[in-house]
PDB file of N, CA and C in Angstrom:
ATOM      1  N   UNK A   1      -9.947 -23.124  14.839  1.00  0.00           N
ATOM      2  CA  UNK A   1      -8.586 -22.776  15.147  1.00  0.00           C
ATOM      3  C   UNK A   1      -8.323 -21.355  14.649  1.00  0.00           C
ATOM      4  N   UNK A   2      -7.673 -20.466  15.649  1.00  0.00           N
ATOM      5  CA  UNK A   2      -7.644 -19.062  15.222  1.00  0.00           C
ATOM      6  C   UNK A   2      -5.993 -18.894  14.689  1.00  0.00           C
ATOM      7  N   UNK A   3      -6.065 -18.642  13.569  1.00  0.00           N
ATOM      8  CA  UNK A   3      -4.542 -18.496  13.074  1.00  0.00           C
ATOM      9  C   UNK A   3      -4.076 -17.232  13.220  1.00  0.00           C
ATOM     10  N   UNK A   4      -2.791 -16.670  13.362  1.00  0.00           N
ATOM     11  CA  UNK A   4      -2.218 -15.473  14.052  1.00  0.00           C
ATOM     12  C   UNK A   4      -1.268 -15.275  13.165  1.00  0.00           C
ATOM     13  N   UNK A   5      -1.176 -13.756  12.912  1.00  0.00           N
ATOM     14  CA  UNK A   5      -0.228 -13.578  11.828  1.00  0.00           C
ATOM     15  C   UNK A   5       0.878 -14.282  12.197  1.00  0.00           C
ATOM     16  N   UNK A   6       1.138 -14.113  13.003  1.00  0.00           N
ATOM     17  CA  UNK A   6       2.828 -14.394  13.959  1.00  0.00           C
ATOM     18  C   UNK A   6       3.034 -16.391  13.515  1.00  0.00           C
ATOM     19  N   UNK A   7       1.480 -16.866  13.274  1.00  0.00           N
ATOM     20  CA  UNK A   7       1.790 -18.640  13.123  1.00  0.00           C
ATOM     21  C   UNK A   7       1.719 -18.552  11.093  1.00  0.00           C
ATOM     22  N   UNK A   8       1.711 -17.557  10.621  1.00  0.00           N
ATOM     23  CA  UNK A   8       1.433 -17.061   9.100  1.00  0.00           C
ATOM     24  C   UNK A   8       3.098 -16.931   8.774  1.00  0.00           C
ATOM     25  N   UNK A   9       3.701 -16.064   9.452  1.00  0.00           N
ATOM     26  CA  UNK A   9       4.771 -15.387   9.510  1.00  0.00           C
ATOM     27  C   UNK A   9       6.259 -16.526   9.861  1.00  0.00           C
ATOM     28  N   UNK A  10       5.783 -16.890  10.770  1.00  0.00           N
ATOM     29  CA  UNK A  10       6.726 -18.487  10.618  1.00  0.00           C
ATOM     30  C   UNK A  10       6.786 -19.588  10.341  1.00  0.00           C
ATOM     31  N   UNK A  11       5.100 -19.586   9.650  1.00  0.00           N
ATOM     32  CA  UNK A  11       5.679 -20.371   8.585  1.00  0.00           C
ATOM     33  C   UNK A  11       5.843 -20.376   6.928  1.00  0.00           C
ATOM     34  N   UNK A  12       6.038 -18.847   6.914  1.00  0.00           N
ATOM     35  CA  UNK A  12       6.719 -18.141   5.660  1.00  0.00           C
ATOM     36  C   UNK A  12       8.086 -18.540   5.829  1.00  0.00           C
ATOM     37  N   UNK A  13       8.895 -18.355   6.776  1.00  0.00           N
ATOM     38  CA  UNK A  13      10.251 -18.262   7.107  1.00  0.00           C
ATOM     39  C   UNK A  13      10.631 -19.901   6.900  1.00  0.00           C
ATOM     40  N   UNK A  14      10.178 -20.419   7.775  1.00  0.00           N
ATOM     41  CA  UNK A  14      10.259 -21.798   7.607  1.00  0.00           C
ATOM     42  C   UNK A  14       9.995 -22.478   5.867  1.00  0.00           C
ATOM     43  N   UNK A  15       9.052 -22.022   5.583  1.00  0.00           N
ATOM     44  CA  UNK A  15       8.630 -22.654   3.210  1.00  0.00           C
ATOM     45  C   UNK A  15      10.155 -21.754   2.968  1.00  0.00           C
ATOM     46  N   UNK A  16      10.582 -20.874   3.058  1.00  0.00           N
ATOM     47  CA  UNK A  16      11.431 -20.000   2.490  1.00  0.00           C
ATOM     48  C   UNK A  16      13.287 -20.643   3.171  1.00  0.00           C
ATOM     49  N   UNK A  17      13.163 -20.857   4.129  1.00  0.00           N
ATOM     50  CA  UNK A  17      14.841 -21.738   4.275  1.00  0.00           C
ATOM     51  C   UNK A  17      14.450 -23.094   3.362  1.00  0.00           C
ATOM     52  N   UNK A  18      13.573 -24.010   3.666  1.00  0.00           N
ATOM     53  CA  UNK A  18      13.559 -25.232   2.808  1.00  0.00           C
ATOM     54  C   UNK A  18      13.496 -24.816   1.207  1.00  0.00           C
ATOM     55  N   UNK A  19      13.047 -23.663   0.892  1.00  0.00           N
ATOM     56  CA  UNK A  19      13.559 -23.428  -0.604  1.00  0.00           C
ATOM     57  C   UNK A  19      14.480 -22.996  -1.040  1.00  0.00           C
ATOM     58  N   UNK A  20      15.403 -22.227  -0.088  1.00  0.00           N
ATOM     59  CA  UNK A  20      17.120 -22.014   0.007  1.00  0.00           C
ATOM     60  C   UNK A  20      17.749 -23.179  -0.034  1.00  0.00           C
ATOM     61  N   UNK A  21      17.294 -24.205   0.824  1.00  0.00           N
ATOM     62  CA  UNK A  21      18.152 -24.966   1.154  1.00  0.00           C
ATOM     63  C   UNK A  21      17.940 -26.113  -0.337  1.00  0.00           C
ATOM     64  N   UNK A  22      16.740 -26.269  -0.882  1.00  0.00           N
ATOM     65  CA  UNK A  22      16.703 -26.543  -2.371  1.00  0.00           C
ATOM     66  C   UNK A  22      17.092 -26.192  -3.460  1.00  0.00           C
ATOM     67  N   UNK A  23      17.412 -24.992  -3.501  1.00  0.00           N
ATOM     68  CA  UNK A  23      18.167 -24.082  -4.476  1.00  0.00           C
ATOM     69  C   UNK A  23      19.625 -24.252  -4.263  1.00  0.00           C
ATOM     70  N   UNK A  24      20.397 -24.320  -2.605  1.00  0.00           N
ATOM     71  CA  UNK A  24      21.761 -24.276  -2.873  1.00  0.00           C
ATOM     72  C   UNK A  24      21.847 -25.798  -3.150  1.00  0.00           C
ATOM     73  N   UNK A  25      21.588 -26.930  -3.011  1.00  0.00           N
ATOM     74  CA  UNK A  25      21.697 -28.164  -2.984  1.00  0.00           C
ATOM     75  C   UNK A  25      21.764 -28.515  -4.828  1.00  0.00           C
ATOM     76  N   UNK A  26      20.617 -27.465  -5.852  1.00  0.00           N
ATOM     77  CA  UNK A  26      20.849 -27.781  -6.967  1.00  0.00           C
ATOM     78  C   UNK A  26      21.766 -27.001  -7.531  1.00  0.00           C
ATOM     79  N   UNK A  27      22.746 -25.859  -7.155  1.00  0.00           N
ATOM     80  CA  UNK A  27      23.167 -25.157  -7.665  1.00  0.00           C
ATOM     81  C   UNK A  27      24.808 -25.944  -7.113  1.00  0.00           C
ATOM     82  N   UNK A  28      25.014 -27.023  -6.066  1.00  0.00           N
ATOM     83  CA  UNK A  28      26.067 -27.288  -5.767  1.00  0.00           C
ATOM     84  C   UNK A  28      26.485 -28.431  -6.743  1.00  0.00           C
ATOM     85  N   UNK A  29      25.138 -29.268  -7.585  1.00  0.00           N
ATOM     86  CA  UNK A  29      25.540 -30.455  -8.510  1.00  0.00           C
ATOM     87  C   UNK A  29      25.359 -30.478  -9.498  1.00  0.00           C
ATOM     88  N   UNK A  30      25.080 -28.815  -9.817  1.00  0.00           N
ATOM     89  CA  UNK A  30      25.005 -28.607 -11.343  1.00  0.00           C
ATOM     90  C   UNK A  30      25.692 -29.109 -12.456  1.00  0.00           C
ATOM     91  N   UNK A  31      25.327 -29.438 -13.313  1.00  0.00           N
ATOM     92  CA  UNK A  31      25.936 -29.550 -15.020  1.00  0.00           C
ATOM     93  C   UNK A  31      25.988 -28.247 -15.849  1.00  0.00           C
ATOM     94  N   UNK A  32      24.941 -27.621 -15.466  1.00  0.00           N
ATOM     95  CA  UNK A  32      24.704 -26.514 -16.959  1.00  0.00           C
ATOM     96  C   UNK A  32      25.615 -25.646 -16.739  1.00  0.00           C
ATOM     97  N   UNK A  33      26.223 -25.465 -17.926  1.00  0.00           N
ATOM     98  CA  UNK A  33      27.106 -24.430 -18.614  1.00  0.00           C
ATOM     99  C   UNK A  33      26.881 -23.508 -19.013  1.00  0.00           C
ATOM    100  N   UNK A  34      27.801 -22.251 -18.821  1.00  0.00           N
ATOM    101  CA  UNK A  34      27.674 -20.814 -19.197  1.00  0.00           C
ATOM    102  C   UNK A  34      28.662 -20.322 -19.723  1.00  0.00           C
ATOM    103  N   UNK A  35      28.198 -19.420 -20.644  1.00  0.00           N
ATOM    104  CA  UNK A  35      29.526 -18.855 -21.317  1.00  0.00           C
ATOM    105  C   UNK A  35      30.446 -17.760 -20.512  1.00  0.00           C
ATOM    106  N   UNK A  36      31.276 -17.217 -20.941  1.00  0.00           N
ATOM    107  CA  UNK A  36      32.773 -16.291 -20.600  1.00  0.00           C
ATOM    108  C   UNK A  36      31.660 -15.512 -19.797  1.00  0.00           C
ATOM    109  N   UNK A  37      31.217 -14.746 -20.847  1.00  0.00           N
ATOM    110  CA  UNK A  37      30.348 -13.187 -20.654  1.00  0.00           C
ATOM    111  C   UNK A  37      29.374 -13.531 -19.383  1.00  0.00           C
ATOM    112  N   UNK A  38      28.876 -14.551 -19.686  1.00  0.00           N
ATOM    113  CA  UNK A  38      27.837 -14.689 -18.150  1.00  0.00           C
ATOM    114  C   UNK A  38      28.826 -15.260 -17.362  1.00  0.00           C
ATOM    115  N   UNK A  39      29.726 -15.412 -16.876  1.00  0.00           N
ATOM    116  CA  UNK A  39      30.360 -16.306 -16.236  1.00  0.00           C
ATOM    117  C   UNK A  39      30.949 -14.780 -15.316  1.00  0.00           C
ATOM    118  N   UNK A  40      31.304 -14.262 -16.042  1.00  0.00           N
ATOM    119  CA  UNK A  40      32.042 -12.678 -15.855  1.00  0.00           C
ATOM    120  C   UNK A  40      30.804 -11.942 -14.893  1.00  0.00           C
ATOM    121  N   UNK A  41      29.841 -11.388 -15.914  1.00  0.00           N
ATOM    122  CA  UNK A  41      28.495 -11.192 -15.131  1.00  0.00           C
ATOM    123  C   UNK A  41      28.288 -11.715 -13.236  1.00  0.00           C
ATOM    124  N   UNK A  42      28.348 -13.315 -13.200  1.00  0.00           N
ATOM    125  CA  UNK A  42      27.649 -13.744 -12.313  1.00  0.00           C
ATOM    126  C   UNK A  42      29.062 -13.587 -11.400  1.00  0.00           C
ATOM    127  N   UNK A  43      29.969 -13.516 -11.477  1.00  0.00           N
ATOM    128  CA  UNK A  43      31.155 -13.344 -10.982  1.00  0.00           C
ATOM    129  C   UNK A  43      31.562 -11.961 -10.764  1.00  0.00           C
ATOM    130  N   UNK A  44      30.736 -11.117 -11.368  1.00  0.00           N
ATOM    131  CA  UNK A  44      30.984  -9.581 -11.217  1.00  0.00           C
ATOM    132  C   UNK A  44      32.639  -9.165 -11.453  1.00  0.00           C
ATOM    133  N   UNK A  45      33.039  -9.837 -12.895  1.00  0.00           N
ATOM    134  CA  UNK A  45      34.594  -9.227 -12.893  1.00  0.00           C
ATOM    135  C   UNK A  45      34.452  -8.884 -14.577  1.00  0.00           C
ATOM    136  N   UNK A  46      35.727  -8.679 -14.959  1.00  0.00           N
ATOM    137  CA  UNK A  46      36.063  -8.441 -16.771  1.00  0.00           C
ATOM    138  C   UNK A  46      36.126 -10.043 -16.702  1.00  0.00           C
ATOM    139  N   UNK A  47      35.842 -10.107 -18.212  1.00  0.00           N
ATOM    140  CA  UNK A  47      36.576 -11.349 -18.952  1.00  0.00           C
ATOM    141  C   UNK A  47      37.558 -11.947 -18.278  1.00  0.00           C
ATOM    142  N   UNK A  48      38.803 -10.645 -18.749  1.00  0.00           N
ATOM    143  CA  UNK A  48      40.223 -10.905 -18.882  1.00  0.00           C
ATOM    144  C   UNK A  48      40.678 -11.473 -17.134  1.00  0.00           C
ATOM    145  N   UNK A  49      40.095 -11.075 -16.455  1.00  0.00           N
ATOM    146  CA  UNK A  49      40.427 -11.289 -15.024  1.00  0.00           C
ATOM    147  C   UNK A  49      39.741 -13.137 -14.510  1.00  0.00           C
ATOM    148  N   UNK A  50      38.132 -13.496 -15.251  1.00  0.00           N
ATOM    149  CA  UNK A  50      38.169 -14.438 -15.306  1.00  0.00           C
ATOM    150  C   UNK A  50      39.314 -15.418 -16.314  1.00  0.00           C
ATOM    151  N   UNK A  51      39.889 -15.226 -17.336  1.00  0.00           N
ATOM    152  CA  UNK A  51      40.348 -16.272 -17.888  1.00  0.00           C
ATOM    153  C   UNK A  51      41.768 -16.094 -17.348  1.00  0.00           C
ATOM    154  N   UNK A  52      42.520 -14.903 -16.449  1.00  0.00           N
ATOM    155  CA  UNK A  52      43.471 -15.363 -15.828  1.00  0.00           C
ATOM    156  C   UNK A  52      43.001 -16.246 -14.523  1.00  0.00           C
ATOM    157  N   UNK A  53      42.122 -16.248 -13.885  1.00  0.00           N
ATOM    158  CA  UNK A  53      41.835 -17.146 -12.683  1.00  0.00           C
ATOM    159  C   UNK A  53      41.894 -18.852 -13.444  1.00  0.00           C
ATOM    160  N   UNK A  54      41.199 -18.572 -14.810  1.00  0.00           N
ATOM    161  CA  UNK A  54      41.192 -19.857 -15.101  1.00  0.00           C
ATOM    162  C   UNK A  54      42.924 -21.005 -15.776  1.00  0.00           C
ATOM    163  N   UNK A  55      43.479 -19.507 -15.706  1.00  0.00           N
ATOM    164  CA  UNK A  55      44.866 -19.973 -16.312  1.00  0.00           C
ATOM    165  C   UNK A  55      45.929 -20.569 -15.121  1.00  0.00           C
ATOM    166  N   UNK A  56      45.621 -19.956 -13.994  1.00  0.00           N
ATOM    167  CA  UNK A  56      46.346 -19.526 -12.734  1.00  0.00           C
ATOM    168  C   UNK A  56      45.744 -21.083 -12.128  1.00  0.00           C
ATOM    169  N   UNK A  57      44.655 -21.868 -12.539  1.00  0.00           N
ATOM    170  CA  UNK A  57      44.020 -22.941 -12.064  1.00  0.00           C
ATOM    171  C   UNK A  57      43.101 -22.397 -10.421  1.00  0.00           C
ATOM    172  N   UNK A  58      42.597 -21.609 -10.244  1.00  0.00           N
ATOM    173  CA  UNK A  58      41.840 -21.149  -9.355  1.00  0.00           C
ATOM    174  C   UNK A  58      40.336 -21.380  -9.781  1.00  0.00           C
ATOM    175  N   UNK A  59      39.601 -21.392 -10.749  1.00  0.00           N
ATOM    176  CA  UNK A  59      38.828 -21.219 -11.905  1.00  0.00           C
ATOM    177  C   UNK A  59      38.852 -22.589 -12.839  1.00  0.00           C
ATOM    178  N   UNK A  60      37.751 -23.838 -12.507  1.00  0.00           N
ATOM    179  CA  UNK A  60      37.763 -24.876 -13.552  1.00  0.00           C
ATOM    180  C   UNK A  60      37.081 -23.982 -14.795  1.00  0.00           C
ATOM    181  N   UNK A  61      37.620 -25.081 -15.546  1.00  0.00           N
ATOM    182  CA  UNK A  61      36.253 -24.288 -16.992  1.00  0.00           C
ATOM    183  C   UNK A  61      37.421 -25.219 -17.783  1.00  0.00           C
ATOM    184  N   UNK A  62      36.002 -25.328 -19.155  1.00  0.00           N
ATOM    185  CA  UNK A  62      35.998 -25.941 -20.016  1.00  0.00           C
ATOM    186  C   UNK A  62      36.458 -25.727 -21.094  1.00  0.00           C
ATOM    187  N   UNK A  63      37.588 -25.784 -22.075  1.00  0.00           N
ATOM    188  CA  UNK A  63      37.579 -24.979 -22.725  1.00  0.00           C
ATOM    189  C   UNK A  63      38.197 -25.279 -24.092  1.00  0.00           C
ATOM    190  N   UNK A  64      37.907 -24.621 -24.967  1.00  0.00           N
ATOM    191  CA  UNK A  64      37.422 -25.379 -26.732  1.00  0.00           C
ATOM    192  C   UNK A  64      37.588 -24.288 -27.897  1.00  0.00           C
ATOM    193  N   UNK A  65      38.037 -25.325 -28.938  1.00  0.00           N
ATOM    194  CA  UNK A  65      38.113 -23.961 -30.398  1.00  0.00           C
ATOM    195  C   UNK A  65      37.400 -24.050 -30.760  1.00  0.00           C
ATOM    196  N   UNK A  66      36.766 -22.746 -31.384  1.00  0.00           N
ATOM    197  CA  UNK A  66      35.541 -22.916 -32.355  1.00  0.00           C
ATOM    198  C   UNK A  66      36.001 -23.329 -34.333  1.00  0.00           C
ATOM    199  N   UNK A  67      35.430 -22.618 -34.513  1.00  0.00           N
ATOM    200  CA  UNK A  67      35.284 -22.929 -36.095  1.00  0.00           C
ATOM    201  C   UNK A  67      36.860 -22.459 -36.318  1.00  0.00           C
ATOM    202  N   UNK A  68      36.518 -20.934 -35.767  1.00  0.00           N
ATOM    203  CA  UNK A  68      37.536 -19.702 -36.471  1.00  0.00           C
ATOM    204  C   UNK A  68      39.007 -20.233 -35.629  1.00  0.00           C
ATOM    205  N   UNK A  69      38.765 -21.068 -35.205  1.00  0.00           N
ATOM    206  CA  UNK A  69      39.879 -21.947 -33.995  1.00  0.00           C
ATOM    207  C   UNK A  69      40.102 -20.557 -32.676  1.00  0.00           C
ATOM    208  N   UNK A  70      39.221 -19.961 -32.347  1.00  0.00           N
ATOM    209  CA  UNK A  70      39.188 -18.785 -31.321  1.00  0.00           C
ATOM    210  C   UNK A  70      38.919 -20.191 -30.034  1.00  0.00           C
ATOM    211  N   UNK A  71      39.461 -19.463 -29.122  1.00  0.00           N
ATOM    212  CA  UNK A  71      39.530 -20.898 -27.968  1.00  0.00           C
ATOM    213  C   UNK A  71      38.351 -20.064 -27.149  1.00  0.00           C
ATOM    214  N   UNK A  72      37.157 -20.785 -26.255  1.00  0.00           N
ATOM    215  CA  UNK A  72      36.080 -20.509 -26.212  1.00  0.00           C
ATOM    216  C   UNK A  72      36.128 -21.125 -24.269  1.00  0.00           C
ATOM    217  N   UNK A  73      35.502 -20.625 -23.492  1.00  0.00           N
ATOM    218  CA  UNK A  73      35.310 -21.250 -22.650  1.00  0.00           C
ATOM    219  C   UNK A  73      34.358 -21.484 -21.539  1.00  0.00           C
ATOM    220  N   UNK A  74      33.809 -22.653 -21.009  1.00  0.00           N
ATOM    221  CA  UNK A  74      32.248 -22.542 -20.548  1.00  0.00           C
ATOM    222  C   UNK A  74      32.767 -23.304 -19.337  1.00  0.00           C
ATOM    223  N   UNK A  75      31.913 -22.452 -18.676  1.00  0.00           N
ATOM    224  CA  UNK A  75      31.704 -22.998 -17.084  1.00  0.00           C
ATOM    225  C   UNK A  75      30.906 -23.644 -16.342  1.00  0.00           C
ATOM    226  N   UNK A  76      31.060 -24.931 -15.576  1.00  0.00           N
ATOM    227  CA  UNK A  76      30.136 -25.188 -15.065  1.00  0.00           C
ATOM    228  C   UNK A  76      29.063 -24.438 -13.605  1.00  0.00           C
ATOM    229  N   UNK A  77      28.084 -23.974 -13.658  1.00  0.00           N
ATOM    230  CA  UNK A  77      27.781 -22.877 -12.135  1.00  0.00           C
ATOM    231  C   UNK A  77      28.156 -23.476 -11.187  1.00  0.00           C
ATOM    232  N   UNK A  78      27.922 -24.948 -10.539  1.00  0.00           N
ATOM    233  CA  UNK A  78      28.383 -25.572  -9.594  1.00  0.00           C
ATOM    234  C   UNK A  78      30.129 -25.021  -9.047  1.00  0.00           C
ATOM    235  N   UNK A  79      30.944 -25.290 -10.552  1.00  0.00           N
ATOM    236  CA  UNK A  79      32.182 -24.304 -10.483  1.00  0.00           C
ATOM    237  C   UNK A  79      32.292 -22.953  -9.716  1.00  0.00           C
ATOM    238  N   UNK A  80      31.827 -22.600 -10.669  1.00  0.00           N
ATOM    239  CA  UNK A  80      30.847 -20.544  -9.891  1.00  0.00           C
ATOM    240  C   UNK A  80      30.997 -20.645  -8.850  1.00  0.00           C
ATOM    241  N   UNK A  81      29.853 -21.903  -8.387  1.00  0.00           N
ATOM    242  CA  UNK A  81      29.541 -21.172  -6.860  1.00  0.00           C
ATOM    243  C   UNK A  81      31.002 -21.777  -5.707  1.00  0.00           C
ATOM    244  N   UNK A  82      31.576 -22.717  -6.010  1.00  0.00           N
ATOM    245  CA  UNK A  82      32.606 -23.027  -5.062  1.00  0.00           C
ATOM    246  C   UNK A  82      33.513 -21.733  -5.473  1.00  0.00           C
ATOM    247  N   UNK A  83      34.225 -21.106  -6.395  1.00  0.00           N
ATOM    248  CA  UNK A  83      34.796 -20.353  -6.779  1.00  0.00           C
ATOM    249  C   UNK A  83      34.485 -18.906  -5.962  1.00  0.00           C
ATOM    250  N   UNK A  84      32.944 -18.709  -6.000  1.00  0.00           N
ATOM    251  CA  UNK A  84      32.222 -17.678  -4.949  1.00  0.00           C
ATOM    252  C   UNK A  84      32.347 -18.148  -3.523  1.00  0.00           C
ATOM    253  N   UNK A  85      32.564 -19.160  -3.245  1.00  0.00           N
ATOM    254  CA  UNK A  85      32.600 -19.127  -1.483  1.00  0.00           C
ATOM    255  C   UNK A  85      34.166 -19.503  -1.159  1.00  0.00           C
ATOM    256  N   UNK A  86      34.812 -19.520  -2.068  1.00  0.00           N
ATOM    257  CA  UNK A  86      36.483 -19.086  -1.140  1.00  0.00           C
ATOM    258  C   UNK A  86      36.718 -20.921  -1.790  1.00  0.00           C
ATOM    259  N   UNK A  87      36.020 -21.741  -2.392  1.00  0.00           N
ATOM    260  CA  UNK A  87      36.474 -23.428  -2.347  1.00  0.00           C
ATOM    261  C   UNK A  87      37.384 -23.114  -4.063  1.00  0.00           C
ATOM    262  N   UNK A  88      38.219 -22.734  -3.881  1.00  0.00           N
ATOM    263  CA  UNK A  88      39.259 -22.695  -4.974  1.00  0.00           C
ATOM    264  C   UNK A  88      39.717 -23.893  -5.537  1.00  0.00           C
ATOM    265  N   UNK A  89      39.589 -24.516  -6.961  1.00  0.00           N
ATOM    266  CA  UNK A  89      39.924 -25.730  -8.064  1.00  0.00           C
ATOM    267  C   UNK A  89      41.338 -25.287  -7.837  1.00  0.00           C
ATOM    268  N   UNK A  90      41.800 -26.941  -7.808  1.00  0.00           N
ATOM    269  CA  UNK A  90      43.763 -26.752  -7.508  1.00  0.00           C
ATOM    270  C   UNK A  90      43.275 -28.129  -8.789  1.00  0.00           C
ATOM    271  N   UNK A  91      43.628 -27.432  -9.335  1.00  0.00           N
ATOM    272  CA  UNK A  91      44.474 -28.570 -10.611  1.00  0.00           C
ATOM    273  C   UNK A  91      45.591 -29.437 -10.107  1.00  0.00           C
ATOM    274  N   UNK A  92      45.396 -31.154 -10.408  1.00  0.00           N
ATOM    275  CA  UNK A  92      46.834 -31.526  -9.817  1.00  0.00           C
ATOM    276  C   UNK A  92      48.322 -31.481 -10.701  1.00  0.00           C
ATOM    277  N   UNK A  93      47.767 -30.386 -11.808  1.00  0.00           N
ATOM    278  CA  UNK A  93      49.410 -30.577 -12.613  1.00  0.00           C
ATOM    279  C   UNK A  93      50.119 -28.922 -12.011  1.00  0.00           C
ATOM    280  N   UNK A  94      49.027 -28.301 -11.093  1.00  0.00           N
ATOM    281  CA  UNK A  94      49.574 -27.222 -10.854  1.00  0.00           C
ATOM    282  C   UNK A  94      49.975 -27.570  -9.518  1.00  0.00           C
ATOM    283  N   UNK A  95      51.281 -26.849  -9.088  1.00  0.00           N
ATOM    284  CA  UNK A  95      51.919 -26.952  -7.797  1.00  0.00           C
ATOM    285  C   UNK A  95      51.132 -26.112  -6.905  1.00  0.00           C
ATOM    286  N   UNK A  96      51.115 -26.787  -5.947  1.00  0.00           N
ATOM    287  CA  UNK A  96      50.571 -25.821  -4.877  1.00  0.00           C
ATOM    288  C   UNK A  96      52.016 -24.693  -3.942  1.00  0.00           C
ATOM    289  N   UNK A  97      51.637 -23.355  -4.240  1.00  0.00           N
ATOM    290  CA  UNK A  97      52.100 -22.426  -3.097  1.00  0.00           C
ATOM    291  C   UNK A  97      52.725 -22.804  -1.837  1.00  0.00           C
ATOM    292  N   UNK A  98      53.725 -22.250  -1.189  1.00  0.00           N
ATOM    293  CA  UNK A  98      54.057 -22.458  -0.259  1.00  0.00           C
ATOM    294  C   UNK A  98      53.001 -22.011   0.791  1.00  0.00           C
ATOM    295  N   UNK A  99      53.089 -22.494   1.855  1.00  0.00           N
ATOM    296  CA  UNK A  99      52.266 -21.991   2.992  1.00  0.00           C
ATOM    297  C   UNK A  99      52.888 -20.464   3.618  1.00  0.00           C
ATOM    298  N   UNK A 100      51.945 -19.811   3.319  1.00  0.00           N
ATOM    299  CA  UNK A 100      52.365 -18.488   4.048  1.00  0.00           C
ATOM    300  C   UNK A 100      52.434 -18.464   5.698  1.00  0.00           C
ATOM    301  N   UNK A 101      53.287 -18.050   6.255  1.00  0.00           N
ATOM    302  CA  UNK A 101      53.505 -18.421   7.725  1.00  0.00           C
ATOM    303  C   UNK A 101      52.687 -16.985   7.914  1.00  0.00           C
ATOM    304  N   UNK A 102      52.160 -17.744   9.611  1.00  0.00           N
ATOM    305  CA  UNK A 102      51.146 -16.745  10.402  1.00  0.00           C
ATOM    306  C   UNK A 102      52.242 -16.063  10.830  1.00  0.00           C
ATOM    307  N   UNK A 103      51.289 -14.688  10.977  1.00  0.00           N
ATOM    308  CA  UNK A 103      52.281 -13.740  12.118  1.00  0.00           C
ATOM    309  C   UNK A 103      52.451 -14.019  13.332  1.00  0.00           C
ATOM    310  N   UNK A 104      53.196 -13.826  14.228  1.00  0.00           N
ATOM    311  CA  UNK A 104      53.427 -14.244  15.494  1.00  0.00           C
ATOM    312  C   UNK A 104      53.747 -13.087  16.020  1.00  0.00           C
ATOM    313  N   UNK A 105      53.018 -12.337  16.808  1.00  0.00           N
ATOM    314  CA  UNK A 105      53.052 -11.096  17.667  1.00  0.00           C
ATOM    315  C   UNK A 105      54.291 -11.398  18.682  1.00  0.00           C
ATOM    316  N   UNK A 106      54.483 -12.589  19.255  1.00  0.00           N
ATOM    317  CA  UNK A 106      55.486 -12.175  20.057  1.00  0.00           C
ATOM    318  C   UNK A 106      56.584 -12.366  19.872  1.00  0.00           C
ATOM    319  N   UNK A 107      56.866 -12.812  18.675  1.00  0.00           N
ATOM    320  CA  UNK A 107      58.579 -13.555  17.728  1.00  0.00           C
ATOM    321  C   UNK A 107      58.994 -11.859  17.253  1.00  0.00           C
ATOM    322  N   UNK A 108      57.583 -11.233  16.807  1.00  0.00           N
ATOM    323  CA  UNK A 108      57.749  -9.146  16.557  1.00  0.00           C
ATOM    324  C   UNK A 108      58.528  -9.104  17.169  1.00  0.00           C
ATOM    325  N   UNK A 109      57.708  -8.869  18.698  1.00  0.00           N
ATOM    326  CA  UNK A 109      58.484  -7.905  19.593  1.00  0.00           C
ATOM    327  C   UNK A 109      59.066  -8.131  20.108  1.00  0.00           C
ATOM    328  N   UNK A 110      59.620  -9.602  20.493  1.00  0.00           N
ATOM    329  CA  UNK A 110      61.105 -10.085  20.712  1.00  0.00           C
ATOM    330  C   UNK A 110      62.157  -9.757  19.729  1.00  0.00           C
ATOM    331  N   UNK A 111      61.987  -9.687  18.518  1.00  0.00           N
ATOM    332  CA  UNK A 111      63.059  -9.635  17.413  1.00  0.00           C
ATOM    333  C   UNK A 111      63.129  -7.686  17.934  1.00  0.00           C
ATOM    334  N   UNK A 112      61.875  -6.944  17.744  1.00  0.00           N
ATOM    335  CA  UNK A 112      62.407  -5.805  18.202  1.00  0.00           C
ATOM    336  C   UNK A 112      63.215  -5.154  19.217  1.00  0.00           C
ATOM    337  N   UNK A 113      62.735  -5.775  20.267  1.00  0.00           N
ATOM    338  CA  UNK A 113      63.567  -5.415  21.663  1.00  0.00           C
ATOM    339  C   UNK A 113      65.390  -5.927  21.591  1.00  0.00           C
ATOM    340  N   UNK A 114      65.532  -7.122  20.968  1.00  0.00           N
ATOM    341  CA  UNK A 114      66.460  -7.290  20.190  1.00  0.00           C
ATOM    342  C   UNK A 114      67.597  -6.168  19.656  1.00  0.00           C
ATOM    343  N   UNK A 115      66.597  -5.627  18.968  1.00  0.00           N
ATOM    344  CA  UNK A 115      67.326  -4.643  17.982  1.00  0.00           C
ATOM    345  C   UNK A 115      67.172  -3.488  18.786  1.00  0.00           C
ATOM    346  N   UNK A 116      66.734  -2.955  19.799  1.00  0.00           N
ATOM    347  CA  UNK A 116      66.415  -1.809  20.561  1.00  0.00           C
ATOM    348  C   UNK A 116      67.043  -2.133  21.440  1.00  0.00           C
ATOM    349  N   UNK A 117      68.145  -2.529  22.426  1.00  0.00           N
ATOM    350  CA  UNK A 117      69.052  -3.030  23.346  1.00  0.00           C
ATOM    351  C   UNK A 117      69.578  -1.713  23.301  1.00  0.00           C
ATOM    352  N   UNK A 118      68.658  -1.360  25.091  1.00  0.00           N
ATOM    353  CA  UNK A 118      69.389  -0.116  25.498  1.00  0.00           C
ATOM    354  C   UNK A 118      71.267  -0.276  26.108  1.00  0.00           C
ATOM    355  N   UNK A 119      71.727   0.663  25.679  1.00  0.00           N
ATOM    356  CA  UNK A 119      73.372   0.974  26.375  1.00  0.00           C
ATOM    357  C   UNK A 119      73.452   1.417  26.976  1.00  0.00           C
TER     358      UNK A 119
END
């Protein structure tokens, strides 16, 4: 059997989605915890911007006094990654937002023509 780069080459592509697709599957039921600083890191923000997401309830996390009673807080990555694809934690003691109404292009330019009523 003569093998061809091209039958080499797809089935690189092919070992390489089934190990994506293994990696996001363990990274969606994770347990392990990370601290502020890596949490910040893998999130690419300050601190201070993560622990308002986490105050605001956008942002689960865990969170604890230490010795010095400094309040400390660890994240689960599974958290992370819904947090990274837009799946935002709604706490149920926090109210949810009103619904922002869509724009409606033609309620505009009716309300304008409205107000533009030639004499």
């Amino acid at each position: 059997m003569l093998v061809t780069q091209q039958m080499i080459w797809d089935e690189l592509i092919e070992q390489r989605k089934i190990l994506t697709q293994l990696i996001d599957r363990e990274a969606q039921h994770s347990i392990e915890e990370v601290s502020l600083n890596k949490a910040s890191k893998l999130l690419k923000r300050g601190s201070e911007s993560v622990i308002e997401d986490v105050k605001n309830g956008n942002l689960k996390a865990r969170t604890y006094k230490d010795k010095n009673q400094n309040t400390r807080y660890r994240f689960r990555l599974a958290d992370i990654r819904k947090f990274q694809e837009g799946s935002v934690y709604v706490a149920s003691n926090i109210p949810e937002k009103e619904s922002i109404k869509c724009f409606d292009p033609k309620a505009f330019v009716e309300k304008f023509h409205q107000r533009k009523q030639v004499v």
